[in-house]
C-alpha atoms as a PDB file:
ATOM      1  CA  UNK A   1      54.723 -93.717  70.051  1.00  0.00           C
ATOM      2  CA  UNK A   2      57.292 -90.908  68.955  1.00  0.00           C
ATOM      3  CA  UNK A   3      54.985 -89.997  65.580  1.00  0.00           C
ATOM      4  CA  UNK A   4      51.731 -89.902  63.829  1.00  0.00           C
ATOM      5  CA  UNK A   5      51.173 -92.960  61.906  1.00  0.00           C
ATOM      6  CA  UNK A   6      50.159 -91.340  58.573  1.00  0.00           C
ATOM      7  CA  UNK A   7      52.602 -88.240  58.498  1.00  0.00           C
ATOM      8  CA  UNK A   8      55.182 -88.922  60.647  1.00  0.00           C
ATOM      9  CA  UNK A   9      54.803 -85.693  62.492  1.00  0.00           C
ATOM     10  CA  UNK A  10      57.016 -85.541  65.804  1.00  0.00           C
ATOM     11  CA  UNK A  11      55.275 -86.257  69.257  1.00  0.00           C
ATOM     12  CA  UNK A  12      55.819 -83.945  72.408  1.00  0.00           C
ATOM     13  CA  UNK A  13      57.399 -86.522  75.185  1.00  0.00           C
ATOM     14  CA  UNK A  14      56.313 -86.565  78.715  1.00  0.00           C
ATOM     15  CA  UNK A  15      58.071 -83.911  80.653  1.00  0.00           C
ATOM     16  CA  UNK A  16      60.394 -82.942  77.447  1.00  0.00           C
ATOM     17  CA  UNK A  17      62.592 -79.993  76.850  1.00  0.00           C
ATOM     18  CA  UNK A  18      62.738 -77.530  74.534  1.00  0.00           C
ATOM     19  CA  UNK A  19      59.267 -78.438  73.423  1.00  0.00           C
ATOM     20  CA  UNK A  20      58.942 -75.863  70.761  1.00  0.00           C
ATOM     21  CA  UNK A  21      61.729 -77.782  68.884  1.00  0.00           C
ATOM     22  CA  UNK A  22      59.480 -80.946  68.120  1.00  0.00           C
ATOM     23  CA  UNK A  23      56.158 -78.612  67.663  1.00  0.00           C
ATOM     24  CA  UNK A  24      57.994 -76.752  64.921  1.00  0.00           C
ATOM     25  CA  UNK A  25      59.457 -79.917  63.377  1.00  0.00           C
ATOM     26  CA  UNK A  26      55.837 -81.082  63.103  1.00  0.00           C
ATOM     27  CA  UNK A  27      54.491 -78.038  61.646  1.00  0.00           C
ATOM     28  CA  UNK A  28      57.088 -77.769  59.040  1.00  0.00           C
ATOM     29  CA  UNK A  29      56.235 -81.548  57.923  1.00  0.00           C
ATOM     30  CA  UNK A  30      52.453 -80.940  58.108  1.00  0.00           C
ATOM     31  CA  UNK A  31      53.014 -77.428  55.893  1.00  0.00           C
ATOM     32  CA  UNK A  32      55.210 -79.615  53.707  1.00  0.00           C
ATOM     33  CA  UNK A  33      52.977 -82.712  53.374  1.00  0.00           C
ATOM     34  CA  UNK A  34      49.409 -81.110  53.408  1.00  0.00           C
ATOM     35  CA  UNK A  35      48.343 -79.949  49.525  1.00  0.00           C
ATOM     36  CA  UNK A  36      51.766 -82.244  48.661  1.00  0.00           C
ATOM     37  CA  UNK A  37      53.781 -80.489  45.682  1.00  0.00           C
ATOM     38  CA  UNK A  38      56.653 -82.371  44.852  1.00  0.00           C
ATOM     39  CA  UNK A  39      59.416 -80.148  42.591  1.00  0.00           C
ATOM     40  CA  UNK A  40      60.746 -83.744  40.915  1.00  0.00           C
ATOM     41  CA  UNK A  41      60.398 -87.296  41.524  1.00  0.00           C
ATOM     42  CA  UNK A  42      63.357 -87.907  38.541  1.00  0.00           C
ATOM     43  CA  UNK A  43      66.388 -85.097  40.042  1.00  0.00           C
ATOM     44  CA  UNK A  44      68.609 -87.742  41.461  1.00  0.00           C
ATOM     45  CA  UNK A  45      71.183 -85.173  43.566  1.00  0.00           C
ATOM     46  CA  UNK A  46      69.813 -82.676  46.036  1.00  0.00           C
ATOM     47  CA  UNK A  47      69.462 -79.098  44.571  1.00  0.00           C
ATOM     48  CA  UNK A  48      72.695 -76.470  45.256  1.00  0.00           C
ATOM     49  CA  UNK A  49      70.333 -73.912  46.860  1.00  0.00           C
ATOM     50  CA  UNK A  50      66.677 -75.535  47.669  1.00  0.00           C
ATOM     51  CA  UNK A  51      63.728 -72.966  48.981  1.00  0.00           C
ATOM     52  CA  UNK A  52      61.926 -73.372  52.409  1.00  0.00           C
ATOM     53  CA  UNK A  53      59.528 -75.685  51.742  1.00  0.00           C
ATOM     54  CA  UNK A  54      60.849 -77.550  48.824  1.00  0.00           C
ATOM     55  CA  UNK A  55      60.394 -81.301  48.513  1.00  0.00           C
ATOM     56  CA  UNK A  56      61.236 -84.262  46.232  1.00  0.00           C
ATOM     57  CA  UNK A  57      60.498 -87.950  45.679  1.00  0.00           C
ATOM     58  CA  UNK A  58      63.920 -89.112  45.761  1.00  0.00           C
ATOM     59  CA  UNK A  59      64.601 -92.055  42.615  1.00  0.00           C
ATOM     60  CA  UNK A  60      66.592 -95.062  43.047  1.00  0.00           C
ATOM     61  CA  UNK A  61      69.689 -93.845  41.770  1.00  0.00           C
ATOM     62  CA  UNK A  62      69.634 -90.700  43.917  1.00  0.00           C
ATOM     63  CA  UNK A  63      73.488 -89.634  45.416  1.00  0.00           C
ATOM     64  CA  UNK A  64      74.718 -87.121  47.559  1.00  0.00           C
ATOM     65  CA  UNK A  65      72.671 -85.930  50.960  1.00  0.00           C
ATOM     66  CA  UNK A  66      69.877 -88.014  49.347  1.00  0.00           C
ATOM     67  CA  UNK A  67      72.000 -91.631  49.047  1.00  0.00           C
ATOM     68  CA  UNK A  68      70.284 -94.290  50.526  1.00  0.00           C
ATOM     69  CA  UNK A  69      66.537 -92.435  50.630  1.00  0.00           C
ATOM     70  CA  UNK A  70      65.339 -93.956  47.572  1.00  0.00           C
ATOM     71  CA  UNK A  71      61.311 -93.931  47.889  1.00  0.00           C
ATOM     72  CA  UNK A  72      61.298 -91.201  50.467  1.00  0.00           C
ATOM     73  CA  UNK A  73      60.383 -87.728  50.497  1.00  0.00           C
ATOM     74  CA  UNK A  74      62.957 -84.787  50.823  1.00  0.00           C
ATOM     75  CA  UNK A  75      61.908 -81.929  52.403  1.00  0.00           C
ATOM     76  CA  UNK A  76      63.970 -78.981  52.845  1.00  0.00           C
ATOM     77  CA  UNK A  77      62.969 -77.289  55.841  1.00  0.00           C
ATOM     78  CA  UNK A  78      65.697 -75.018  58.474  1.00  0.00           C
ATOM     79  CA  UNK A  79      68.694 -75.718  56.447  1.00  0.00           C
ATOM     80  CA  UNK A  80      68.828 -79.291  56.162  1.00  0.00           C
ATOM     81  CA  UNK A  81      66.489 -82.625  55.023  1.00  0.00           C
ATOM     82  CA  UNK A  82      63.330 -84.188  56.655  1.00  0.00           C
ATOM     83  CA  UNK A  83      62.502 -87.485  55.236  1.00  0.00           C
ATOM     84  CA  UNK A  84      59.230 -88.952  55.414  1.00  0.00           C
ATOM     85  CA  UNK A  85      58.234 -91.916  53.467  1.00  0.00           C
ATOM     86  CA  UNK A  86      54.999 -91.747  51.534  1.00  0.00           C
ATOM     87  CA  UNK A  87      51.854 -93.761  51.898  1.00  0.00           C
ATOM     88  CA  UNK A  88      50.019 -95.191  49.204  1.00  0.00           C
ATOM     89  CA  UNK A  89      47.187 -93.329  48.176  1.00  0.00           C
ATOM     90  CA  UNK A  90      49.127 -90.177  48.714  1.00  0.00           C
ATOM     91  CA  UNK A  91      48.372 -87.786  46.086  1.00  0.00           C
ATOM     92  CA  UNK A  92      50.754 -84.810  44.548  1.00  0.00           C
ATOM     93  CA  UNK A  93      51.869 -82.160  42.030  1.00  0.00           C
ATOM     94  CA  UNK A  94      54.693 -82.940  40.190  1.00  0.00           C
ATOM     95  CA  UNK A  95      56.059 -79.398  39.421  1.00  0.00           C
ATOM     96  CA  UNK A  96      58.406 -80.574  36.609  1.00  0.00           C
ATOM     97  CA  UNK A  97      56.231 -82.655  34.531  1.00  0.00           C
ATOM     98  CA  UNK A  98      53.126 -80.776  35.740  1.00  0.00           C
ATOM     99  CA  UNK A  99      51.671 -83.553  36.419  1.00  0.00           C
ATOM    100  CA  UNK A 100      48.841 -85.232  39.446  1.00  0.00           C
ATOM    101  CA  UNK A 101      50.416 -88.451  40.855  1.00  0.00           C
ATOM    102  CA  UNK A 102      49.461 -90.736  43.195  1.00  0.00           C
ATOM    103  CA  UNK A 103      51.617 -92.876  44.994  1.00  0.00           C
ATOM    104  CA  UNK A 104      50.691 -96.625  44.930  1.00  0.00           C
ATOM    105  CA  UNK A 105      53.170 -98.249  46.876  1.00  0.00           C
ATOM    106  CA  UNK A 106      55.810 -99.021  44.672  1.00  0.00           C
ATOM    107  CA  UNK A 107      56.481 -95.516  43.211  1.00  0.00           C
ATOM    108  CA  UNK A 108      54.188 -92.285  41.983  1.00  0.00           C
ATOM    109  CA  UNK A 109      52.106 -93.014  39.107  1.00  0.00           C
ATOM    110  CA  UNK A 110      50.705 -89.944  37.271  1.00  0.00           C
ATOM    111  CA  UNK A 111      47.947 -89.250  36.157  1.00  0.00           C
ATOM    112  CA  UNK A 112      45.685 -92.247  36.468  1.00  0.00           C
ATOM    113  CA  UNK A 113      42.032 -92.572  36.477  1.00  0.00           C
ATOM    114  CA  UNK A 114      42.057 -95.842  37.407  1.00  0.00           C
ATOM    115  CA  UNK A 115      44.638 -98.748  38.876  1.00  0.00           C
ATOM    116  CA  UNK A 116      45.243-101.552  40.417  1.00  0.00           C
ATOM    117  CA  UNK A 117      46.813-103.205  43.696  1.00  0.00           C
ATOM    118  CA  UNK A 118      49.765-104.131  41.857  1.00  0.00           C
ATOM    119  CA  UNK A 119      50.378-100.731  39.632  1.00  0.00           C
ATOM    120  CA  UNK A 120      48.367-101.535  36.482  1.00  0.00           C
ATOM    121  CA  UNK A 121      46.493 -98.493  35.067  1.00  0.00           C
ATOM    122  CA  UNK A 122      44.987 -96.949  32.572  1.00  0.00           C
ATOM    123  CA  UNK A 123      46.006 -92.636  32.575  1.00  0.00           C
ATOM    124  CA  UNK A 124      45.187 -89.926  30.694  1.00  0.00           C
ATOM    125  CA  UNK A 125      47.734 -87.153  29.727  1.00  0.00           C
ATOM    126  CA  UNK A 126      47.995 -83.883  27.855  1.00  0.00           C
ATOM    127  CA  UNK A 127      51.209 -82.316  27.209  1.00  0.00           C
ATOM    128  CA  UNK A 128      51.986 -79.468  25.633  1.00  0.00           C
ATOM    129  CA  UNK A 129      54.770 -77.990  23.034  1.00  0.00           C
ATOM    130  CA  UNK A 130      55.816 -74.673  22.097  1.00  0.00           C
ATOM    131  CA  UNK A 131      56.636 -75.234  18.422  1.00  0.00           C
ATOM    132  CA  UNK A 132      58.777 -72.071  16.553  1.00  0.00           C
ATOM    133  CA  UNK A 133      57.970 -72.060  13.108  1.00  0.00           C
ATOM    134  CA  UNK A 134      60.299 -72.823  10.113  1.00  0.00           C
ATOM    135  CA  UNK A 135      60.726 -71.201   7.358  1.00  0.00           C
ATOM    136  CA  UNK A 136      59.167 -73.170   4.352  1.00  0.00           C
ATOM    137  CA  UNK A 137      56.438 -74.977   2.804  1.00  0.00           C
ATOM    138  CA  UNK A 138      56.558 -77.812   6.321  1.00  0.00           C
ATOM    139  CA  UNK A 139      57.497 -77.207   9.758  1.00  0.00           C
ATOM    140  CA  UNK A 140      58.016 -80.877  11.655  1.00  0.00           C
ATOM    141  CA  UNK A 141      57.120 -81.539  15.218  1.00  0.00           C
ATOM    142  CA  UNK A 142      59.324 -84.012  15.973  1.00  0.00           C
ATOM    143  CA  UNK A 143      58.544 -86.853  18.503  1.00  0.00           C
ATOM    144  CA  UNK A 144      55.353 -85.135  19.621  1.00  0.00           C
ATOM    145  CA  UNK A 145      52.940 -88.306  20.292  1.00  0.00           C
ATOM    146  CA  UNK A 146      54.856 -90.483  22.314  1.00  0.00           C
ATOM    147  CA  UNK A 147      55.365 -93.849  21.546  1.00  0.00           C
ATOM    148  CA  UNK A 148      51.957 -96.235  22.790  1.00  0.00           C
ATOM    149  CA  UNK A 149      49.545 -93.284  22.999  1.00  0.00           C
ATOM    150  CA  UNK A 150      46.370 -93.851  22.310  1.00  0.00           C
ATOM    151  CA  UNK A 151      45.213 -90.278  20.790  1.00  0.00           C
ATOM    152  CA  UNK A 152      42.223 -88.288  20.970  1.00  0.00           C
ATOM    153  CA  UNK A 153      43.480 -85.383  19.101  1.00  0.00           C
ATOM    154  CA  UNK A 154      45.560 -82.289  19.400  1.00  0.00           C
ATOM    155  CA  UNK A 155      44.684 -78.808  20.119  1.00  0.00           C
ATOM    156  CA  UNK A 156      46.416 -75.632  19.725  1.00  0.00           C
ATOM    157  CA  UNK A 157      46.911 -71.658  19.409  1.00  0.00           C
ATOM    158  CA  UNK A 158      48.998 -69.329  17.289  1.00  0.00           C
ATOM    159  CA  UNK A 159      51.178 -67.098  20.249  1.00  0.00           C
ATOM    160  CA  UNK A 160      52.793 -64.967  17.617  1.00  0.00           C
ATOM    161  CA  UNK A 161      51.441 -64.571  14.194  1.00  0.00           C
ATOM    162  CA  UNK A 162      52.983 -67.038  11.440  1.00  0.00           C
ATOM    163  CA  UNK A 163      54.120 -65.186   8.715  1.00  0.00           C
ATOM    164  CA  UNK A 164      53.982 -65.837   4.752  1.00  0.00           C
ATOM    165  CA  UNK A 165      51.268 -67.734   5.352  1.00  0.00           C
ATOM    166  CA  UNK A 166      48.009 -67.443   4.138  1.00  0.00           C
ATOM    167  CA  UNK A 167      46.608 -70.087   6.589  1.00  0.00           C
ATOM    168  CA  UNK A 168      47.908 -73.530   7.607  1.00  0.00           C
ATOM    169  CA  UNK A 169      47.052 -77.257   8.091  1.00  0.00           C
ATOM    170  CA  UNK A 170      48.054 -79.472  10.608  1.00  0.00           C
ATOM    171  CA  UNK A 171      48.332 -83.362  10.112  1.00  0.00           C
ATOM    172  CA  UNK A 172      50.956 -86.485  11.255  1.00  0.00           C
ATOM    173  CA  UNK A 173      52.796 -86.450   7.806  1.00  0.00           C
ATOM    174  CA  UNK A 174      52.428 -85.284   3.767  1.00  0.00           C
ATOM    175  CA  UNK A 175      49.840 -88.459   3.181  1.00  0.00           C
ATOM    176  CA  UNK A 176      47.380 -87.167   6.656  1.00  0.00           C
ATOM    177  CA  UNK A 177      48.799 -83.369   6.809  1.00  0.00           C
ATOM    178  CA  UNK A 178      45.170 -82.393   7.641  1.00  0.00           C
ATOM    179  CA  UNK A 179      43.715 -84.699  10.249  1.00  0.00           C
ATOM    180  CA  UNK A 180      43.702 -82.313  12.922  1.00  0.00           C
ATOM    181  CA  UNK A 181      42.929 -79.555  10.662  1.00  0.00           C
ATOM    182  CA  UNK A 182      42.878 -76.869   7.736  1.00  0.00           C
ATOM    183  CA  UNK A 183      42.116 -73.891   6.939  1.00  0.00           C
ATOM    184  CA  UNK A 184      43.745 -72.555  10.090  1.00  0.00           C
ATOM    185  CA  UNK A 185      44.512 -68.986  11.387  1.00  0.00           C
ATOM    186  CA  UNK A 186      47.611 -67.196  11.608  1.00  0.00           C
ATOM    187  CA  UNK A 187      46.731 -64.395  13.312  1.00  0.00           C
ATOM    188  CA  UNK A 188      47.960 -64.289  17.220  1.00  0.00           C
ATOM    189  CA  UNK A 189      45.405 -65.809  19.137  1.00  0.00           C
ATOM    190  CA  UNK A 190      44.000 -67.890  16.312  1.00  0.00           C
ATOM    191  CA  UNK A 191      42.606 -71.544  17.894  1.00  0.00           C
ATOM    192  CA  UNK A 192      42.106 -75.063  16.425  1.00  0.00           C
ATOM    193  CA  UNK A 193      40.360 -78.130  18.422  1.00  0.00           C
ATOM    194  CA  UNK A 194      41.742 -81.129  16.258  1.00  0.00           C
ATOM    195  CA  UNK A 195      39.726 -83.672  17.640  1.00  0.00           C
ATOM    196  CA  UNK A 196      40.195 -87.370  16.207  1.00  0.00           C
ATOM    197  CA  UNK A 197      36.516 -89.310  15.498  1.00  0.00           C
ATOM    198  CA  UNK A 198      38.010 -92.520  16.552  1.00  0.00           C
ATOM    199  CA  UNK A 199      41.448 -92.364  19.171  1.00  0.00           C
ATOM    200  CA  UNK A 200      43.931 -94.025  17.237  1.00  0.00           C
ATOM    201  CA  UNK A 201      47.209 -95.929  18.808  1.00  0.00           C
ATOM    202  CA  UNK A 202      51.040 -94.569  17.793  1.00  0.00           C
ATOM    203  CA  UNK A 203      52.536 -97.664  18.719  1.00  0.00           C
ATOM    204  CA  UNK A 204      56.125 -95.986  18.257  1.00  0.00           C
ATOM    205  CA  UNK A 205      55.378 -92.435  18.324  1.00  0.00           C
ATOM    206  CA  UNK A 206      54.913 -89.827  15.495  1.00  0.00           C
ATOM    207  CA  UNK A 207      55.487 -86.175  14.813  1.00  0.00           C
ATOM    208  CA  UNK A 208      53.380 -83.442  13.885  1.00  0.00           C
ATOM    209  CA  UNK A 209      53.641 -81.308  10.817  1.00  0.00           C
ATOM    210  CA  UNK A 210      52.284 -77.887   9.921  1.00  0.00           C
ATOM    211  CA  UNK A 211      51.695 -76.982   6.138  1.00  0.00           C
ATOM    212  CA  UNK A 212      51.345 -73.641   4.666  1.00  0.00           C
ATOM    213  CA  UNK A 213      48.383 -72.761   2.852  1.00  0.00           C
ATOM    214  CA  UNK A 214      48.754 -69.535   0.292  1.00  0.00           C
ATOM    215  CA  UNK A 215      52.266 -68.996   0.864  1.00  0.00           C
ATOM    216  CA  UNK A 216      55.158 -70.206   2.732  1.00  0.00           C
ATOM    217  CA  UNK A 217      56.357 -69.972   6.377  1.00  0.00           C
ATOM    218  CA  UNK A 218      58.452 -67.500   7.336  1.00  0.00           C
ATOM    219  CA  UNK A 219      57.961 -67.675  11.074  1.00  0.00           C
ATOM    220  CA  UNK A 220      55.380 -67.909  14.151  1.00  0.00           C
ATOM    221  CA  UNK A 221      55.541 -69.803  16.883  1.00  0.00           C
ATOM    222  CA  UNK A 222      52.588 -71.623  17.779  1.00  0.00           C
ATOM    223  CA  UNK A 223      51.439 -73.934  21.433  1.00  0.00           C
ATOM    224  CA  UNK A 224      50.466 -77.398  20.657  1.00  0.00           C
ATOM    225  CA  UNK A 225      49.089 -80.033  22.931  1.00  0.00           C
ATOM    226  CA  UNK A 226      48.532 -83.312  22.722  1.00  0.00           C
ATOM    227  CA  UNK A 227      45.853 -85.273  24.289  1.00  0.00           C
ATOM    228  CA  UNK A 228      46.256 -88.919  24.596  1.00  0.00           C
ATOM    229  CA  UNK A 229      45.446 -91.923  26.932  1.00  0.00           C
ATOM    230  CA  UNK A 230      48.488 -94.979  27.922  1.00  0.00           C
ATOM    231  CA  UNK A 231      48.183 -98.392  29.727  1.00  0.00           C
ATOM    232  CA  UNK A 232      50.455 -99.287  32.710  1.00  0.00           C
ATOM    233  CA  UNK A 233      51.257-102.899  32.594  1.00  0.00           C
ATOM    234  CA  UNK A 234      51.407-104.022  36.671  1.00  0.00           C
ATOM    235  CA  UNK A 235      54.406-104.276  38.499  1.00  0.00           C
ATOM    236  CA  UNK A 236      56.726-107.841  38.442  1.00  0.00           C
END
């Protein structure tokens, strides 16, 4: 056997040369693999100047130094590539979507709380937005509950003070432009907890929009997150 079973780590031969070589190799993969932080699992060409350390899930459609390496791992280690493939049940930080995945065989699926064999799951997500004010009586989040989320609410805080403004309300849309809440602050720092008494599904999506109470906009910028729960359908 020339390597672990579970993380491929390189095994010292009989007799063998240069032995620090393959020890170094191996402790390069294990500081790579162990507390797994992947910086993409979407980039499909290798960085122009990766870090020590770095690593990737490389896509289907990846080119370059990573063609032909779909489903493995990059990791950039000495000036060149290690490749490892992944196990399922492997768990990681996805830097770029800040996001927990875990890999289940036929790809990384984030965030799930539960799953089956065959990819089917049920995961729970909160993303956030940093939303500049506009000037006005409105100021539209666009596309911020993505399309088949099943929502809990949205939560947020004011990181500069919104201006004109006496205080604000925050809803989908001029018919619901306080579900998530009124009577808001303006002041930096100011909170709101818009939680939702029964989760509700955006089949296609929807927006968010802020409404001026006492005034108009005239600026702020303000750190909105969304917290909502999808269904993974399993794999063909």
């Amino acid at each position: 056997m020339a390597e672990t079973p579970n993380l491929a780590l390189p095994l010292l031969a009989e007799a063998q040369a240069q032995k620090h070589l393959t020890v170094n190799e191996a402790l390069e993969r294990l500081d790579a693999l162990a507390q797994l932080t992947l910086r993409s699992r979407s980039q499909t060409a290798p960085p122009a100047a990766p870090e020590e350390g770095d690593a990737y899930a490389v896509p289907a459609d990846a080119g370059g130094a990573w063609a032909g390496r779909a489903g493995e791992l990059a990791l950039w280690s000495n000036g060149g590539w290690l490749y490892v493939a992944p196990r399922t049940g492997w768990r990681a930080w996805i830097v770029d979507e800040a996001l927990r995945a875990e890999y289940r065989g036929q790809g990384w699926q984030g965030a799930a709380v539960s799953s089956t064999p065959n990819g089917a799951g049920l995961t729970f997500r909160s993303v956030e937005i940093l939303h500049e004010v506009a000037a006005g009586a409105t100021s539209l989040v666009q596309g911020a509950i993505p399309a088949r989320a099943i929502l809990f609410g949205v939560s947020g805080r004011v990181v500069e003070p919104i201006g004109g403004a006496a205080s604000w309300r925050l809803g989908n849309d001029a018919a619901s432009d306080s579900r998530f809440g009124s009577g808001l602050g303006v002041a930096a720092g100011a909170w709101l907890l818009g939680e939702l008494g029964t989760p509700t599904t955006y089949y296609a999506g929807g927006d968010l929009l802020l409404t001026a109470e006492g005034g108009d906009f005239t600026g702020g910028r303000v750190r909105l997150a969304v917290h909502y729960a999808q269904l993974a359908a399993p794999a063909a």
